[in-house]
N, C-alpha and C. Protein backbone atom coordinates (compact mmCIF):
# COMPACT_ATOMS: atom_id res chain seq x y z
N UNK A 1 41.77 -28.13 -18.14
CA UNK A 1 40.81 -27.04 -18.22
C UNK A 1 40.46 -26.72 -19.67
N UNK A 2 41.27 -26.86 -20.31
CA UNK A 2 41.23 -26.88 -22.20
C UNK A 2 40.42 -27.40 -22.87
N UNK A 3 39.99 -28.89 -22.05
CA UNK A 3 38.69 -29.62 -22.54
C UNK A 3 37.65 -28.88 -22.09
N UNK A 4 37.39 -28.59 -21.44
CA UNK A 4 36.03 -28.15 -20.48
C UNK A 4 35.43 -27.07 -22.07
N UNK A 5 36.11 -25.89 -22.27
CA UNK A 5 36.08 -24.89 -23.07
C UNK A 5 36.41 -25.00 -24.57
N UNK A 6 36.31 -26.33 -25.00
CA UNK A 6 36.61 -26.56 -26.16
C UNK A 6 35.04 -26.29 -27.45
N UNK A 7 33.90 -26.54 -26.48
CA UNK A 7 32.47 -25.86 -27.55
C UNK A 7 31.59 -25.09 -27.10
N UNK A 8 31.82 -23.99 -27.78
CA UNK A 8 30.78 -23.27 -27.52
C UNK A 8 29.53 -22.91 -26.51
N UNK A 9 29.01 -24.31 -26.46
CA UNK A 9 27.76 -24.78 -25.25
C UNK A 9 28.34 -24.52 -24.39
N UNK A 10 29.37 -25.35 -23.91
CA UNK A 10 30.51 -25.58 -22.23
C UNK A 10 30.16 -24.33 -21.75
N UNK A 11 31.36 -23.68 -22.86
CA UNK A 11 31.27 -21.77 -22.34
C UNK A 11 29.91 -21.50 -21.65
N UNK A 12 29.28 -21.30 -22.65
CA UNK A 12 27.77 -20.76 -22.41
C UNK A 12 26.99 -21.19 -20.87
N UNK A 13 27.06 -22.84 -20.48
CA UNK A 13 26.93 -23.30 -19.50
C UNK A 13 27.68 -22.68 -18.49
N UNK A 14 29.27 -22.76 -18.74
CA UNK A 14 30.07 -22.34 -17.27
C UNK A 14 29.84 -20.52 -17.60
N UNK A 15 29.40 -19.67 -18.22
CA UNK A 15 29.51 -18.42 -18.02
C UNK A 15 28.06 -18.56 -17.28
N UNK A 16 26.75 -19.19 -17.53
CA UNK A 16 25.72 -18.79 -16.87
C UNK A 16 25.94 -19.29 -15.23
N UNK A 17 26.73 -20.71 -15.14
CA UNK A 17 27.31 -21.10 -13.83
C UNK A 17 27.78 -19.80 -12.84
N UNK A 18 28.85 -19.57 -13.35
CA UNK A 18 29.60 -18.40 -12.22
C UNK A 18 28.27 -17.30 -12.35
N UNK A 19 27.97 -16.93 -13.10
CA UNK A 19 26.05 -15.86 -12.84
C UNK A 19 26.21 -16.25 -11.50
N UNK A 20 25.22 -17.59 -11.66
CA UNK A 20 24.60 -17.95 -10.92
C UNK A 20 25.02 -18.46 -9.25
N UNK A 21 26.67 -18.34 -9.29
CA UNK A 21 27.54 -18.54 -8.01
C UNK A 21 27.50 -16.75 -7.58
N UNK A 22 27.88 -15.82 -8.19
CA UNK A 22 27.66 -14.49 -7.88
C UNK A 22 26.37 -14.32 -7.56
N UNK A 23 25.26 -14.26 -8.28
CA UNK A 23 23.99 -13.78 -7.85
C UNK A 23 23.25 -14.45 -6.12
N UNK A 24 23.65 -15.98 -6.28
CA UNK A 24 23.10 -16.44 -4.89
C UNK A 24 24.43 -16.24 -3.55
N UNK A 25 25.47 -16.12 -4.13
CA UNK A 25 26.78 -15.53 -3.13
C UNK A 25 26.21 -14.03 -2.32
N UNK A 26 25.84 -13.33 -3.47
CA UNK A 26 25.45 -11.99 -2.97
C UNK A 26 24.09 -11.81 -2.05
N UNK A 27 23.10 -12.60 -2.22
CA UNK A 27 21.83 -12.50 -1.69
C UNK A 27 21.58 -12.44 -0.11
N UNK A 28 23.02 -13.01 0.49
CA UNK A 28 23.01 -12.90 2.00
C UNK A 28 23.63 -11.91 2.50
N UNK A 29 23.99 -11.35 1.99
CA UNK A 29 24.48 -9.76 2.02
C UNK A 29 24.10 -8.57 2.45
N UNK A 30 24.02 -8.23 3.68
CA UNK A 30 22.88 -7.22 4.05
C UNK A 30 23.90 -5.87 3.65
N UNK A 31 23.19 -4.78 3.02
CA UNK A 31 23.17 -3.63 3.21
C UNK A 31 23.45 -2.95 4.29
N UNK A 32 25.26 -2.57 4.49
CA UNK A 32 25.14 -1.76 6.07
C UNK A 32 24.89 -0.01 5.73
N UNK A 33 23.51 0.52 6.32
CA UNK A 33 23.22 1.27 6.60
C UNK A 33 23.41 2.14 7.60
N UNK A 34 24.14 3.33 7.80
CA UNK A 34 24.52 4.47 8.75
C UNK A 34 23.28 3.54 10.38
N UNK A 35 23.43 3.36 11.14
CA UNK A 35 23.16 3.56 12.46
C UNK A 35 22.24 4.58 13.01
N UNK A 36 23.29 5.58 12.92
CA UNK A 36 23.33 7.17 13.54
C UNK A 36 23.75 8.09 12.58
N UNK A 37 22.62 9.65 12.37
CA UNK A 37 23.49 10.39 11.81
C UNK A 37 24.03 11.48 12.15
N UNK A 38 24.95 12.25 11.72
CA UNK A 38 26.00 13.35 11.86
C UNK A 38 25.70 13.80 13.26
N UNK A 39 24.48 14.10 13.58
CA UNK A 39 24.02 14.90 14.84
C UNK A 39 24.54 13.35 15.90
N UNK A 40 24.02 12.55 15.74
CA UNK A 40 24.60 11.28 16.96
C UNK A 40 22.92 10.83 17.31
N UNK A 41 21.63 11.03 16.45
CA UNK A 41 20.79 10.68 16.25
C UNK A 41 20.39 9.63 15.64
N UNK A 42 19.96 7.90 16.33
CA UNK A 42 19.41 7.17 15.55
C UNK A 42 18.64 7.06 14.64
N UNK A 43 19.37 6.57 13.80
CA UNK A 43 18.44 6.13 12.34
C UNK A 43 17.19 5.07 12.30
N UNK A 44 15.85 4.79 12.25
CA UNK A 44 15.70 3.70 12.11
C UNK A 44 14.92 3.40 10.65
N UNK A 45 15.29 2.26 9.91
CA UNK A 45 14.46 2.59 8.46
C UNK A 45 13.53 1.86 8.25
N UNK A 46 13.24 0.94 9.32
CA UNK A 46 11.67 0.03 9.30
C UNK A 46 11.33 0.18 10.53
N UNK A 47 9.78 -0.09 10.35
CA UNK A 47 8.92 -0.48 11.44
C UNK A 47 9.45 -1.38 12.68
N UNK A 48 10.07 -2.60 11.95
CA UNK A 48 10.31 -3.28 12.98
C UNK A 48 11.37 -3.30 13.58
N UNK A 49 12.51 -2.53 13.03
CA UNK A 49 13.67 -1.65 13.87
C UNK A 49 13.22 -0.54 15.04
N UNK A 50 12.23 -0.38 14.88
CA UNK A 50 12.08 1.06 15.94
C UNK A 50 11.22 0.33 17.16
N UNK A 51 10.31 -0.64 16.48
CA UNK A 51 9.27 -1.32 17.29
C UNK A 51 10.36 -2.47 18.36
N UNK A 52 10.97 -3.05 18.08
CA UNK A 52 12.51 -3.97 18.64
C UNK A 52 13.10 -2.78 19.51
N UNK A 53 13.07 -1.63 19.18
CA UNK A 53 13.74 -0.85 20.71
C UNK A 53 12.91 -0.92 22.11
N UNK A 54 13.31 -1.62 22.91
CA UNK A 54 12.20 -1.39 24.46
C UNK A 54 12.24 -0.35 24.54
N UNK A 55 12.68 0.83 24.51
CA UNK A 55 12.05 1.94 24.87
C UNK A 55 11.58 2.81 23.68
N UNK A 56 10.55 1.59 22.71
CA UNK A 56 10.48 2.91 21.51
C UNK A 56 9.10 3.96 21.87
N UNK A 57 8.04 3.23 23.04
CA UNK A 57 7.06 3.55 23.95
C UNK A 57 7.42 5.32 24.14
N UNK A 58 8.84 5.66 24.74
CA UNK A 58 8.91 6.60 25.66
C UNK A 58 10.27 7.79 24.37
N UNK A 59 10.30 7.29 23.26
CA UNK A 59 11.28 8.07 22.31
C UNK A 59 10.17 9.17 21.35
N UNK A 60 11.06 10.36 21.95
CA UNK A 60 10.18 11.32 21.84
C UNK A 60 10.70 12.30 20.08
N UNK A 61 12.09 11.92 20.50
CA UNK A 61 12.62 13.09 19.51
C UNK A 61 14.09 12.06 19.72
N UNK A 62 15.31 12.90 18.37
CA UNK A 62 16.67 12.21 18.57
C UNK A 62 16.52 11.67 17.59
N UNK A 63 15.59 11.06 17.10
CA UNK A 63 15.88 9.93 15.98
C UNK A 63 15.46 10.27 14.96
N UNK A 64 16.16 9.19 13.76
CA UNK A 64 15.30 9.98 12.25
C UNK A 64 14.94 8.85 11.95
N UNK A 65 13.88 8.78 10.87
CA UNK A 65 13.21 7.80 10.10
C UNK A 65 13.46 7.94 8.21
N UNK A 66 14.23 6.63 8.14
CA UNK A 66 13.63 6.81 6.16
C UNK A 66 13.00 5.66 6.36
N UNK A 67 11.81 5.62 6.27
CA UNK A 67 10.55 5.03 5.66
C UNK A 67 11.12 4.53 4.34
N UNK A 68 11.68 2.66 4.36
CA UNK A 68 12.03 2.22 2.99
C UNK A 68 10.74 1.74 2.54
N UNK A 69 9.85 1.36 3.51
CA UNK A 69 8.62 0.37 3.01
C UNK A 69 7.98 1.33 2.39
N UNK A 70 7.70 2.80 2.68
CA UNK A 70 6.93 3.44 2.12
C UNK A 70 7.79 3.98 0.80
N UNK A 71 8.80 3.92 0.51
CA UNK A 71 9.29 4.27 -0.95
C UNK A 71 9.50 3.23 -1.25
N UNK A 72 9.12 1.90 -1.25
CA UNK A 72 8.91 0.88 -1.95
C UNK A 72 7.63 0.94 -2.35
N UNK A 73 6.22 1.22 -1.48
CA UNK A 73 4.93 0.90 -1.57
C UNK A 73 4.70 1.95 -2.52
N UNK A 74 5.36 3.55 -2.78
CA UNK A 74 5.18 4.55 -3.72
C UNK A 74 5.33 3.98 -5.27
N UNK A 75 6.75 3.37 -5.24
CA UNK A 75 7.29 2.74 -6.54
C UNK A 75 6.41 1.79 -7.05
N UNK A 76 5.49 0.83 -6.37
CA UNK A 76 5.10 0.13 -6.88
C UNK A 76 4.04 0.57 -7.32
N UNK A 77 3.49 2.01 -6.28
CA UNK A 77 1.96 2.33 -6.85
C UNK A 77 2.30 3.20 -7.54
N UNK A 78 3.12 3.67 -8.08
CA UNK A 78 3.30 4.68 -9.86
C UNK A 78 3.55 3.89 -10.55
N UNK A 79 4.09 2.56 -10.64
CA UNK A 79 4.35 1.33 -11.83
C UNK A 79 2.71 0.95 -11.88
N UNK A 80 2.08 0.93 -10.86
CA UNK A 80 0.95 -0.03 -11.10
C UNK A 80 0.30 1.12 -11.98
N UNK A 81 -0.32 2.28 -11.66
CA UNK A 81 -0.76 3.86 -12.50
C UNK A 81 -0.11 3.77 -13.78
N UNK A 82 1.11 2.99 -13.53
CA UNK A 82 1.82 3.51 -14.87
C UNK A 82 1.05 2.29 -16.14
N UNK A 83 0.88 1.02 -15.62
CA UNK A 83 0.48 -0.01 -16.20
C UNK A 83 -1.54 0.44 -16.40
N UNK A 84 -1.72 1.65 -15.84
CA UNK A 84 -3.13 1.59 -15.76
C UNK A 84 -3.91 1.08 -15.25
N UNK A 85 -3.26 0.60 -13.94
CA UNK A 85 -4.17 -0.15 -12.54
C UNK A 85 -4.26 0.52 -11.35
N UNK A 86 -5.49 0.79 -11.05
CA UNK A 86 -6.03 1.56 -10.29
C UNK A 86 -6.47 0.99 -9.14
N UNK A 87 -6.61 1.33 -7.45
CA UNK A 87 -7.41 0.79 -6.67
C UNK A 87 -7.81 1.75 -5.72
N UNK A 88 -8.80 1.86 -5.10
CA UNK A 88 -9.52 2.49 -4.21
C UNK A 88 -9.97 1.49 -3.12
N UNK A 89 -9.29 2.11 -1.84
CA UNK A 89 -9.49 1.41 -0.37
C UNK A 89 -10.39 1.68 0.05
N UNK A 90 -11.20 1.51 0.46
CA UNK A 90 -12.26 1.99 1.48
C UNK A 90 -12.64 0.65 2.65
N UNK A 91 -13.11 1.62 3.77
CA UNK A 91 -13.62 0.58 4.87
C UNK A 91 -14.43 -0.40 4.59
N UNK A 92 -14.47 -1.43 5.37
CA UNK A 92 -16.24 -2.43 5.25
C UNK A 92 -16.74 -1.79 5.23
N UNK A 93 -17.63 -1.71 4.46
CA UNK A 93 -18.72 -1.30 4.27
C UNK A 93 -20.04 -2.29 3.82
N UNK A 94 -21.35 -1.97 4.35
CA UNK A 94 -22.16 -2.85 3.73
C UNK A 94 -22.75 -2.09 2.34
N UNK A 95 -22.33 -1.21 1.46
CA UNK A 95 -22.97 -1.32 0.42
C UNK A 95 -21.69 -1.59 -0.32
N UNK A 96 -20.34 -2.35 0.33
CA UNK A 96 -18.96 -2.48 -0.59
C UNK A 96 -19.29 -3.09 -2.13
N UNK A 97 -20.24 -3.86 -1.68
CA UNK A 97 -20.27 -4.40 -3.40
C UNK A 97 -20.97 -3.98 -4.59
N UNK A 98 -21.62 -2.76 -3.84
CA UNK A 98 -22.41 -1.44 -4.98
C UNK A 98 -21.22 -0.58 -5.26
N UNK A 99 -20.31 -0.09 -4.46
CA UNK A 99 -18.82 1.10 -4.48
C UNK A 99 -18.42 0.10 -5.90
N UNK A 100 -17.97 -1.27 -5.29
CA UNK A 100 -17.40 -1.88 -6.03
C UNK A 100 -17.60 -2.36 -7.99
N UNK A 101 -18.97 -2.36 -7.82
CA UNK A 101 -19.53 -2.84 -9.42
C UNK A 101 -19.19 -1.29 -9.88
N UNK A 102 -19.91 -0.26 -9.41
CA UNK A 102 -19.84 0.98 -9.71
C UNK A 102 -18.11 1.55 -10.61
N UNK A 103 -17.26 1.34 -9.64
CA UNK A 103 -15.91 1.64 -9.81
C UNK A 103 -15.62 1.06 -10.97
N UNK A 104 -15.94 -0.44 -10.59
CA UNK A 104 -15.23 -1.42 -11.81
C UNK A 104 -15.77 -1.19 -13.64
N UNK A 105 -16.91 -0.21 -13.51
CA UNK A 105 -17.17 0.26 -14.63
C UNK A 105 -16.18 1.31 -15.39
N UNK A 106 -15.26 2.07 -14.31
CA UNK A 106 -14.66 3.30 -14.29
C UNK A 106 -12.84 2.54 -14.35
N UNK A 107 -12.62 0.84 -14.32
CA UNK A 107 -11.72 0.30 -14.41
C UNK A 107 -11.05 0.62 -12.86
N UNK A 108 -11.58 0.54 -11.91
CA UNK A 108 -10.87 0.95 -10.64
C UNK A 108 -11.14 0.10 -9.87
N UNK A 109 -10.12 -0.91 -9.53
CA UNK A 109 -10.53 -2.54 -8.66
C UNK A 109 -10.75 -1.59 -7.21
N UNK A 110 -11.31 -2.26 -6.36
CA UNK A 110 -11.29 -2.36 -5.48
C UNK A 110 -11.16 -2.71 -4.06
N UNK A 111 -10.77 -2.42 -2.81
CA UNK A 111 -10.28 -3.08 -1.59
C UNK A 111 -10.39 -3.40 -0.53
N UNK A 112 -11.14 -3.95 0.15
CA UNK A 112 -11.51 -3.17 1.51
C UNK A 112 -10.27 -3.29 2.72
N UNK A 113 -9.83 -2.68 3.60
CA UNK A 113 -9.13 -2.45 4.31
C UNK A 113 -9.64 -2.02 5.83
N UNK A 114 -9.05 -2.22 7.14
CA UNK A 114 -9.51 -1.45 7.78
C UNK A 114 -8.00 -0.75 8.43
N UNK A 115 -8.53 0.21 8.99
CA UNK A 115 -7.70 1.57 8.70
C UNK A 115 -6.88 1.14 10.43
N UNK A 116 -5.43 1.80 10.56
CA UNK A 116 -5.25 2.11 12.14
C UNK A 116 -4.95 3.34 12.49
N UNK A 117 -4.81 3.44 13.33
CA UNK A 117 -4.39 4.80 14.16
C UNK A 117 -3.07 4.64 14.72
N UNK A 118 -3.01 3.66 14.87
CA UNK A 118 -1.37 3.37 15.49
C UNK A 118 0.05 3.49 14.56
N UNK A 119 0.73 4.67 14.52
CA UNK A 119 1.64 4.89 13.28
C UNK A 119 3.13 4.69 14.29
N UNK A 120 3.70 3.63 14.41
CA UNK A 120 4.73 4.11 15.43
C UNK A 120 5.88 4.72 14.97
N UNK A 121 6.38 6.01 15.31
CA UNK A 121 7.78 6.82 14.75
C UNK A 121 6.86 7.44 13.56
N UNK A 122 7.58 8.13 12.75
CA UNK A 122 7.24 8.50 11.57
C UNK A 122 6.98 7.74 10.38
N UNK A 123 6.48 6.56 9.96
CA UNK A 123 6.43 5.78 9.01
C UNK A 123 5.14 5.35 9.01
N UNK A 124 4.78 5.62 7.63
CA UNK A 124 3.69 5.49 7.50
C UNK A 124 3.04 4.41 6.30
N UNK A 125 1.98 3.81 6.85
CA UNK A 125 1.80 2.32 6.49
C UNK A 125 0.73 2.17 5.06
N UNK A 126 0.32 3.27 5.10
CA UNK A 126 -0.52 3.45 3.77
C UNK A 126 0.06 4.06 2.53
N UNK A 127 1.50 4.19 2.35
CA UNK A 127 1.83 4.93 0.98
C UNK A 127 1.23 4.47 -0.53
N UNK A 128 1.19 3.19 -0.65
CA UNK A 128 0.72 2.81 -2.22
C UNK A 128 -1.03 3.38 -1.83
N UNK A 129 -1.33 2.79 -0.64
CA UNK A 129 -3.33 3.13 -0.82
C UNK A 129 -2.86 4.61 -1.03
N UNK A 130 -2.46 6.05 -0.32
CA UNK A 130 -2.42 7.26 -0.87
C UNK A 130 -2.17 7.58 -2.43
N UNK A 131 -1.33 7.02 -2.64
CA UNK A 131 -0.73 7.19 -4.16
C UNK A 131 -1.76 6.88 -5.30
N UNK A 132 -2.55 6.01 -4.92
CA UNK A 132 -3.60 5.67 -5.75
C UNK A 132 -4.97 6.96 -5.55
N UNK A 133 -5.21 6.78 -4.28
CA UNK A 133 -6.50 7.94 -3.56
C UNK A 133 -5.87 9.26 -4.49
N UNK A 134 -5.02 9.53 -4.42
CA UNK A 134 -4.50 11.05 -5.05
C UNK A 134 -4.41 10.99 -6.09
N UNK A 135 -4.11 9.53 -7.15
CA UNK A 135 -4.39 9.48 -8.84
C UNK A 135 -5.83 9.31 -8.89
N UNK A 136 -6.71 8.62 -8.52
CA UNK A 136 -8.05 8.29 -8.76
C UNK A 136 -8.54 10.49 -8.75
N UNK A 137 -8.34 11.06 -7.48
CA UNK A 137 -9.00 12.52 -7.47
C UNK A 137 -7.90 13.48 -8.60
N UNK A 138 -7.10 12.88 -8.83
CA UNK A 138 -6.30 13.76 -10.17
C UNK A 138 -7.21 13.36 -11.57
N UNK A 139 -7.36 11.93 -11.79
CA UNK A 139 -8.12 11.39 -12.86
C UNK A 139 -9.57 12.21 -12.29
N UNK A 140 -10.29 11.92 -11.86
CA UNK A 140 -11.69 11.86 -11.85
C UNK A 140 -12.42 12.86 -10.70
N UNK A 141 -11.59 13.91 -10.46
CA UNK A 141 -12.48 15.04 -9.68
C UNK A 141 -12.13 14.77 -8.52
N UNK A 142 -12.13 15.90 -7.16
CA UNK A 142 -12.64 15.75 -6.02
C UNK A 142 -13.87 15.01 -5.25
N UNK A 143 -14.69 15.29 -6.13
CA UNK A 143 -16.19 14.92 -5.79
C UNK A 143 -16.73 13.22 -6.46
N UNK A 144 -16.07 12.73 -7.21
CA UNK A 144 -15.97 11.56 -8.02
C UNK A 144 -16.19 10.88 -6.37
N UNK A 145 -15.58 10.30 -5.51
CA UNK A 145 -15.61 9.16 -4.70
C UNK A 145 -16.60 9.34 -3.86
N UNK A 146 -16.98 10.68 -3.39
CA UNK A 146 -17.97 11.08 -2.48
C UNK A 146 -19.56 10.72 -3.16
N UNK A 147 -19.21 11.26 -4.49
CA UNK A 147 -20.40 10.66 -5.47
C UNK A 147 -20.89 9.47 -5.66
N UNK A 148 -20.22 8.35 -5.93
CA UNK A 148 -20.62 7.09 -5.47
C UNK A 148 -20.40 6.62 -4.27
N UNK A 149 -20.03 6.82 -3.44
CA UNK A 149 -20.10 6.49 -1.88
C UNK A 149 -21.44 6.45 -1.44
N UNK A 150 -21.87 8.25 -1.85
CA UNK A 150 -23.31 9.18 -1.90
C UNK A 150 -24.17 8.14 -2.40
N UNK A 151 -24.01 7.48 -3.81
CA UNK A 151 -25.62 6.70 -4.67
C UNK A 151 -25.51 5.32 -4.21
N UNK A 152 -23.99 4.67 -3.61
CA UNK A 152 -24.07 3.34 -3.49
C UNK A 152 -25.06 3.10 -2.04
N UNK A 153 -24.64 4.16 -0.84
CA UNK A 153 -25.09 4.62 0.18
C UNK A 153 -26.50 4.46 0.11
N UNK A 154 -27.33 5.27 -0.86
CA UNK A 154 -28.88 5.30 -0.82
C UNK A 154 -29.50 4.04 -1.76
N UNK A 155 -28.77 3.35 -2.67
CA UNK A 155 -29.53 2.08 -3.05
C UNK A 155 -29.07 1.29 -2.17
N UNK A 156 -28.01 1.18 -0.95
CA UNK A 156 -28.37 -0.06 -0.47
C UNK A 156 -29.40 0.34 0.32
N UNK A 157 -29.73 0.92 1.12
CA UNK A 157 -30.83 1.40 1.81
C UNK A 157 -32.02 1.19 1.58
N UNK A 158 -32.24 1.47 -0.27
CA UNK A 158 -33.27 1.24 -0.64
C UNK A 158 -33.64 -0.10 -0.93
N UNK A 159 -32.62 -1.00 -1.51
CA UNK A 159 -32.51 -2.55 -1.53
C UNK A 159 -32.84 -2.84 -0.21
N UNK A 160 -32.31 -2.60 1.11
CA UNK A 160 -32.60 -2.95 2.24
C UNK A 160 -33.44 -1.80 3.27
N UNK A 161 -34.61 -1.64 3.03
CA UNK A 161 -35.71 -0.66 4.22
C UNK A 161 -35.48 -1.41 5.09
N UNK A 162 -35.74 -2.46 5.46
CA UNK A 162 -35.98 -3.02 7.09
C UNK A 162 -34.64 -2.83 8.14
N UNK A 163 -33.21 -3.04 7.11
CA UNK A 163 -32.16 -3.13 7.84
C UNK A 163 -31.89 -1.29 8.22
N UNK A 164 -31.38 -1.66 9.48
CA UNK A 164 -31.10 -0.35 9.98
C UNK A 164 -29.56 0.25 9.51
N UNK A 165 -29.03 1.69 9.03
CA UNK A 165 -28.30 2.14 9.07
C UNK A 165 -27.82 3.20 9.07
N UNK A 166 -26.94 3.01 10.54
CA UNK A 166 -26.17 3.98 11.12
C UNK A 166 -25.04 4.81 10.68
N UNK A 167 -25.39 6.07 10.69
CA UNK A 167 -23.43 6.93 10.32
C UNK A 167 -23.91 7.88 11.48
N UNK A 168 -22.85 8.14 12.49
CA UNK A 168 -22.62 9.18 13.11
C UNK A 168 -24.24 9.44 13.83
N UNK A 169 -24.40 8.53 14.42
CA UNK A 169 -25.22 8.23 15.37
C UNK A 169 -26.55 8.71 14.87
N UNK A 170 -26.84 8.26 13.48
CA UNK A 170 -28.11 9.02 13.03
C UNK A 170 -28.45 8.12 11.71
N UNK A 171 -29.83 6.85 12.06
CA UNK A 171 -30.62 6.37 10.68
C UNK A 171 -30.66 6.81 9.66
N UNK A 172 -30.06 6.66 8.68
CA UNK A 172 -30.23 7.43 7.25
C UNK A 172 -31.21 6.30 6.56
N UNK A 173 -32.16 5.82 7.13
CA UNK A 173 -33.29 5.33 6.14
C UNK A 173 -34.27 6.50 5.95
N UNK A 174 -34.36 7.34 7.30
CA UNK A 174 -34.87 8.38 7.18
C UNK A 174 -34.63 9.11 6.09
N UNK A 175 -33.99 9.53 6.21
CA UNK A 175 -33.17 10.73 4.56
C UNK A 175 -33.50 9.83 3.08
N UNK A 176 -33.14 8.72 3.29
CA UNK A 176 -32.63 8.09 1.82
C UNK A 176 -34.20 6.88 1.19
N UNK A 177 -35.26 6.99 2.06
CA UNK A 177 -35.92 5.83 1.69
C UNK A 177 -36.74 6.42 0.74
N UNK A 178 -37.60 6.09 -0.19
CA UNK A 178 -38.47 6.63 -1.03
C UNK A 178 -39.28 6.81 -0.60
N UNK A 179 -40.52 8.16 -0.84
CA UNK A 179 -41.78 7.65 0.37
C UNK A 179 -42.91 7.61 -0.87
């Protein structure tokens, strides 16, 4: 064993070795997390723990939720704010690529997404898109997104008279066309 450790390098090699026997030893290692707490109430801390119960359909109450994905998706969207990267979600839209040039003047990439309604248990699937929506109206007003929504809204309209478009069951070529 005397030879092995006789220069400098060796060391250096066998100390980054055992690293590297600890770090991939540990990686299969799951985290045991409480079950149930104090009350005798299931825990579940992902989506797909609660969704894997057959009866998660008919679970009304009893259980608690820590949402890890969503304090992961927070952390990453205050590092990204923190680095000065910004994004704003919004639906398809057909004037997305007017929202979009618009924003990108203001350094705010953009995303399109479409939204669900289906939240199962308490966990909720949008934390980084919120975290951003709530820095963008801290930076730049309440009225900032509604505002270009508002001008991207009436030049596509105006770029496109012939095409029809609908919000809430009502043509806004009417309102928005030049006469």
């Amino acid at each position: 064993m005397g030879y092995f450790f006789k220069t400098y390098k060796s060391m250096r090699h066998f100390g980054i070795l055992i690293l590297l026997v600890f770090a991939f030893s540990s990686c299969n290692q799951k985290e045991n997390f409480p079950k149930k707490d104090f009350n005798g109430n299931r825990i579940y801390y992902n989506v797909q723990d609660f969704t894997n119960n057959p009866n998660f359909l008919r679970i009304k109450s009893n259980y608690q939720t820590v949402d890890t994905s969503c304090i992961f998706q927070k952390i990453k969207a205050l590092k990204d704010i923190q680095d000065g990267k910004l994004v704003f979600y919004t639906e398809s839209r057909k004037e997305f690529e007017l929202i979009k040039s618009i924003l990108k003047k203001y350094n705010v990439e953009t995303k399109s997404f479409v939204g669900g309604c289906l939240r199962p248990g308490r966990f909720d699937p949008f934390c980084y898109r919120n975290e951003m929506q709530e820095e963008i109206y801290r930076r730049f007003g309440d009225v900032f997104i509604d505002s270009i929504l508002e001008v991207s809204r009436k030049t596509y309209i105006n770029i496109h008279p012939k095409e029809a478009y609908f919000e809430d069951g009502l043509d806004l070529r009417e309102k928005y066309l030049s006469r």
